[in-house]
C-alpha atoms as a PDB file:
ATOM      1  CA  UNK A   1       5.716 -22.672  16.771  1.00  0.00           C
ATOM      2  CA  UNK A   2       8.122 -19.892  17.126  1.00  0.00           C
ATOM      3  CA  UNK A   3       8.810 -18.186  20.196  1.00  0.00           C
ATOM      4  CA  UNK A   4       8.533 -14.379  20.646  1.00  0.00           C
ATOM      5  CA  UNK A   5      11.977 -13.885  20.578  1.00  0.00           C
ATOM      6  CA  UNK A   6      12.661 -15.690  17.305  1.00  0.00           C
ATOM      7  CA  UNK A   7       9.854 -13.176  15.985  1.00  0.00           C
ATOM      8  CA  UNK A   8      10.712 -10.096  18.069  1.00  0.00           C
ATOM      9  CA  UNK A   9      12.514  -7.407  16.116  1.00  0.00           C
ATOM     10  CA  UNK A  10      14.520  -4.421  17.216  1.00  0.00           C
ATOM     11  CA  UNK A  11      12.858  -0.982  17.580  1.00  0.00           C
ATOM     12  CA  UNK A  12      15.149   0.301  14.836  1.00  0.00           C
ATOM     13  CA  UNK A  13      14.813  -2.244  12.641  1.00  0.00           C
ATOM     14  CA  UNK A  14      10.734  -1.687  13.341  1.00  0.00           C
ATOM     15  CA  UNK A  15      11.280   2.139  12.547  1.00  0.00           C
ATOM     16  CA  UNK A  16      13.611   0.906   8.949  1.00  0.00           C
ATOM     17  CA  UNK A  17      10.609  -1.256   7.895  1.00  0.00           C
ATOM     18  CA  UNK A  18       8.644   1.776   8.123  1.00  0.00           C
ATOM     19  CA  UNK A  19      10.778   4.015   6.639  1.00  0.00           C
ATOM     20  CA  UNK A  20      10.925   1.440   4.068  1.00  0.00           C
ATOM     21  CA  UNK A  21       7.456   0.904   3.429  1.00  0.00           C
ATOM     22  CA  UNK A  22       6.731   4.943   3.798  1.00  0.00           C
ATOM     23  CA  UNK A  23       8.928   5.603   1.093  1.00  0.00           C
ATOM     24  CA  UNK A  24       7.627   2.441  -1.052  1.00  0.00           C
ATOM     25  CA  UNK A  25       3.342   4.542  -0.330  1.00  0.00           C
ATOM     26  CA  UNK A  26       4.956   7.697  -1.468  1.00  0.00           C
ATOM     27  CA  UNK A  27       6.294   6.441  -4.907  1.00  0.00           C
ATOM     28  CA  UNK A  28       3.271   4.317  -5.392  1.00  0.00           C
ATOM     29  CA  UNK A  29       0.835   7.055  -4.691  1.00  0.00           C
ATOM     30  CA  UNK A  30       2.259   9.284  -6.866  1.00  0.00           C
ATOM     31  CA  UNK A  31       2.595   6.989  -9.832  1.00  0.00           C
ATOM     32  CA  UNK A  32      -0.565   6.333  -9.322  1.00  0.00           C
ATOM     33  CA  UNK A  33      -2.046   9.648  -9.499  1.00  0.00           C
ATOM     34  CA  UNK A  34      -0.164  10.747 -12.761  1.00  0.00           C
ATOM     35  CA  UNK A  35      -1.788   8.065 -14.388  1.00  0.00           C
ATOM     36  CA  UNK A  36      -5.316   9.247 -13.296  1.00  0.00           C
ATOM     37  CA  UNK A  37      -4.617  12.820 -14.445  1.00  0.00           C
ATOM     38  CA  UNK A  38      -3.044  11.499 -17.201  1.00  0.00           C
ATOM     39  CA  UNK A  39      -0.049  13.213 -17.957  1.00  0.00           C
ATOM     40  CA  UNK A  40       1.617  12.999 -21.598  1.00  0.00           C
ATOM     41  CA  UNK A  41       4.510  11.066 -20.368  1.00  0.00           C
ATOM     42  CA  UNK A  42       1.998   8.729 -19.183  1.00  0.00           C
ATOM     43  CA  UNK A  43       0.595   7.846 -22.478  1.00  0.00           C
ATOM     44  CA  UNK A  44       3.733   8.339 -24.355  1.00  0.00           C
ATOM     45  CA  UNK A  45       5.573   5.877 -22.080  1.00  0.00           C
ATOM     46  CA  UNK A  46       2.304   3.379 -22.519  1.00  0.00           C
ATOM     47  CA  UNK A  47       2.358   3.746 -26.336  1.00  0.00           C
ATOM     48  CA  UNK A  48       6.333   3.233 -25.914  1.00  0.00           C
ATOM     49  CA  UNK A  49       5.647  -0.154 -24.360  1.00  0.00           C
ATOM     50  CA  UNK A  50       3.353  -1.154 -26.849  1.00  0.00           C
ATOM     51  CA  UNK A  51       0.117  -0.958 -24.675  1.00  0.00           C
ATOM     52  CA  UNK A  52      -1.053   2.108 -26.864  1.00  0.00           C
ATOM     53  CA  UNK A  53      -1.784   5.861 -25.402  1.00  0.00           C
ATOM     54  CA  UNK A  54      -4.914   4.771 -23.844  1.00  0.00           C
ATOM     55  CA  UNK A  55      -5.747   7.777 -21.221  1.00  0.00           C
ATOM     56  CA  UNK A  56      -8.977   4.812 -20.479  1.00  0.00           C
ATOM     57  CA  UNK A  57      -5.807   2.348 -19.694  1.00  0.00           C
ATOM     58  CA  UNK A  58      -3.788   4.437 -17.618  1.00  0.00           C
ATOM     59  CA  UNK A  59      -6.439   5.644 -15.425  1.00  0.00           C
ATOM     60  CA  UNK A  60      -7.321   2.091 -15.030  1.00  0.00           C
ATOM     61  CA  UNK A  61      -3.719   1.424 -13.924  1.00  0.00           C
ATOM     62  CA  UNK A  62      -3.949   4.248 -11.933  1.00  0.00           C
ATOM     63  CA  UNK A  63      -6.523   3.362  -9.866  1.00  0.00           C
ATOM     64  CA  UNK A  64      -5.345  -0.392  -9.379  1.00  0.00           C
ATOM     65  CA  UNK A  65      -2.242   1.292  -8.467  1.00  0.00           C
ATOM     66  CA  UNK A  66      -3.861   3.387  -5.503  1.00  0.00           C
ATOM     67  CA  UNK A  67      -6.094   1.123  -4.759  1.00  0.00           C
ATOM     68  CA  UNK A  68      -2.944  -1.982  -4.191  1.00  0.00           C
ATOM     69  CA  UNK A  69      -0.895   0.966  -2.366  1.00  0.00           C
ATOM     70  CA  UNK A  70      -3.438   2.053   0.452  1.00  0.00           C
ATOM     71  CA  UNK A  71      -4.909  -2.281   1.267  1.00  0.00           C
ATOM     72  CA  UNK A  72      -0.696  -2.202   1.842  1.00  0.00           C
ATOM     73  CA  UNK A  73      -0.504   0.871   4.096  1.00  0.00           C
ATOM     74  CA  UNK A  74      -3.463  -0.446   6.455  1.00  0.00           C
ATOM     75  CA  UNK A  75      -1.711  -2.954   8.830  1.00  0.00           C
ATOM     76  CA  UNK A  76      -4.592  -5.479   8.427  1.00  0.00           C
ATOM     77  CA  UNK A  77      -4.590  -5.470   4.805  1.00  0.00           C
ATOM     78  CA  UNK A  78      -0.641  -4.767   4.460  1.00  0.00           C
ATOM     79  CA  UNK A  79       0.117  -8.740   3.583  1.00  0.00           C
ATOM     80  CA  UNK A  80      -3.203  -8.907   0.726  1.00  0.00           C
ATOM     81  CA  UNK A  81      -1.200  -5.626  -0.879  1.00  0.00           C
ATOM     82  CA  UNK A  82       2.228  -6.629  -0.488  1.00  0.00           C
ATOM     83  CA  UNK A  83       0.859 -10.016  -2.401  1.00  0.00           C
ATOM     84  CA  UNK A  84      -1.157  -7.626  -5.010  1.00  0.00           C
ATOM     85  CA  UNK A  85       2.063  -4.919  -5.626  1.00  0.00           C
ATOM     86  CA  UNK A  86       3.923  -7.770  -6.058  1.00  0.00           C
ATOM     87  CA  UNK A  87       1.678  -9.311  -8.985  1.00  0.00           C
ATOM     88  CA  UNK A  88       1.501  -5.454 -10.520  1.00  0.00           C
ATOM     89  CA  UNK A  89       5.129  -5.246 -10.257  1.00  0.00           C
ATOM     90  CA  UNK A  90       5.956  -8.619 -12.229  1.00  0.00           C
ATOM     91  CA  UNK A  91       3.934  -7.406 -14.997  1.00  0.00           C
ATOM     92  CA  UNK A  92       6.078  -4.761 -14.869  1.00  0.00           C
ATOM     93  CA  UNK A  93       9.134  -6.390 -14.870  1.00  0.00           C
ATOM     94  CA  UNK A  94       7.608  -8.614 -17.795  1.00  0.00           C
ATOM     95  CA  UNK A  95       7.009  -5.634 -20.092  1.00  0.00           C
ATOM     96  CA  UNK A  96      10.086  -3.871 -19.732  1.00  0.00           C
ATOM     97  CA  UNK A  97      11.665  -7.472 -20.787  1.00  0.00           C
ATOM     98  CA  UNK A  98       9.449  -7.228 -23.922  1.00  0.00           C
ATOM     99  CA  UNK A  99      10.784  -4.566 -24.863  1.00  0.00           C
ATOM    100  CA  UNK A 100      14.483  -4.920 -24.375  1.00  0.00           C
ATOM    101  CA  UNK A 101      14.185  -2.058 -21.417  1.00  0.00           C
ATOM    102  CA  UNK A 102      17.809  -1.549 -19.616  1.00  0.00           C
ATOM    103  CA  UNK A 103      18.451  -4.294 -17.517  1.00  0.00           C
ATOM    104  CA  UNK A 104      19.672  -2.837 -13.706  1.00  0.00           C
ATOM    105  CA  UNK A 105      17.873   0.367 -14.710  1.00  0.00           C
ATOM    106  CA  UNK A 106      14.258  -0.508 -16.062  1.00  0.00           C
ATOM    107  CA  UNK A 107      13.596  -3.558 -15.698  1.00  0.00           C
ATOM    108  CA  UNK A 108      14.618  -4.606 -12.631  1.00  0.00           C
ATOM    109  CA  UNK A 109      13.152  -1.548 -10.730  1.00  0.00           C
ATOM    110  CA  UNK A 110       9.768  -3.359 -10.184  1.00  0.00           C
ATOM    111  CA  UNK A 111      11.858  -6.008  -8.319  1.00  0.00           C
ATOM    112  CA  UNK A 112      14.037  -3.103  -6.117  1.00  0.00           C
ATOM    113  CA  UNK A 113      10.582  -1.800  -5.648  1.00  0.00           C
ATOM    114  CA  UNK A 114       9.241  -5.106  -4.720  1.00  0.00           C
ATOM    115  CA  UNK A 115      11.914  -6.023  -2.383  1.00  0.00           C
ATOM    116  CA  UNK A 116      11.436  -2.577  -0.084  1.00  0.00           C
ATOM    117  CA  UNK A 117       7.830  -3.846  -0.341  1.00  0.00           C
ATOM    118  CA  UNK A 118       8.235  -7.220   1.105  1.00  0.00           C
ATOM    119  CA  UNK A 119      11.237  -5.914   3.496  1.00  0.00           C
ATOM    120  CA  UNK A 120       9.913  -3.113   5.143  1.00  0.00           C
ATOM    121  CA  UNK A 121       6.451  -5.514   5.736  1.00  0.00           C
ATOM    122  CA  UNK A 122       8.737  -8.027   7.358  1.00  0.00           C
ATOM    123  CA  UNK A 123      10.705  -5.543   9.818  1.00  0.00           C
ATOM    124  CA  UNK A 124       7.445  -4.031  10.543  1.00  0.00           C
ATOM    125  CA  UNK A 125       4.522  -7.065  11.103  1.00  0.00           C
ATOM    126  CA  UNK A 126       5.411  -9.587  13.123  1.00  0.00           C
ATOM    127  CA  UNK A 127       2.565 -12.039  11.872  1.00  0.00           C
ATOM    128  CA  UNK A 128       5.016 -11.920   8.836  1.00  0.00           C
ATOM    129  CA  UNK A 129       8.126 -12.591  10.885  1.00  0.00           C
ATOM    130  CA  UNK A 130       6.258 -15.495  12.472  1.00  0.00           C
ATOM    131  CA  UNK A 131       4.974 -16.818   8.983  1.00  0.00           C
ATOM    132  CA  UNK A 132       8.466 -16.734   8.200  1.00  0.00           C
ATOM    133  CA  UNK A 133      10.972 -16.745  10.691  1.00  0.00           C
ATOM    134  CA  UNK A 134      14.661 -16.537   9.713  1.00  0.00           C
ATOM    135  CA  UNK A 135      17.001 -18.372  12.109  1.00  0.00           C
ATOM    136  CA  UNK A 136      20.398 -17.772  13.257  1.00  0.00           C
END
C-alpha cells in the first residue's frame, strides 16, 4: 500500500489539476450546449461526418455531453466521468479517422482533450494518485 507521501502532491500541482480540469468543464459545457440549441454548424459538421444533420442526434449528444461533463466536475463522481469522457472522446477520435480528418489538428484533439481530462483528475484526487502511484 502506498504511503501518503508517495500519494501526496504539491499545492501547485493540486491548483494545475484544477486549472486543468476547469478549463477541460468549460469546453465541454459549451460543446455541449450548442448541440442542444442546435446551431447550423452543429448539423452541418454532423452531416460532414456522415452521421446526417439530425438536430434529434445532436441534442442527444448534447445532453450525454453535459451530462459526462458535470458526474466529472463532482469529486465523487469525477473518476465514473473521466472513464465516460474518455469513451465519448474515442468515438471521436474514431470518426474523425473515418473521415480522413487532419491528423495533429482533428483527430487527435479528443486525445489532447482526454489527456487534460485524466491529468488534471490525477493532480487533483488523490484516490487516483493512490490507484496509480508513479514512482521516482
Amino acid at each position: 500500500m502506498p504511503t501518503n507521501a508517495e500519494t501526496a502532491v504539491s499545492n501547485p500541482a493540486r491548483i494545475t489539476g484544477r486549472i486543468m480540469s476547469g478549463l477541460v468543464i468549460v469546453f465541454l459545457l459549451f460543446d455541449g450546449a450548442i448541440k442542444l440549441v442546435p446551431w447550423t454548424v452543429v448539423t452541418e459538421t454532423m452531416d460532414r461526418m456522415g452521421y446526417g444533420a439530425s438536430e434529434q442526434l445532436a441534442r442527444s449528444l448534447g445532453i450525454i455531453t453535459i451530462v459526462c461533463t458535470l458526474l466529472y466536475s463532482v469529486p465523487p463522481t469525477s473518476i465514473l466521468g473521466a472513464i465516460l469522457l474518455t469513451g465519448y472522446l474515442g468515438g471521436a477520435i474514431a470518426s474523425h479517422v473515418r473521415i480522413g480528418s487532419p491528423l495533429f489538428t482533428h483527430t487527435l484533439f479528443g486525445l489532447y482533450l482526454g489527456l487534460m481530462v485524466w491529468g488534471g483528475l490525477y493532480l487533483r484526487d488523490a484516490n487516483l494518485r493512490r490507484l496509480f502511484p508513479f514512482r521516482r
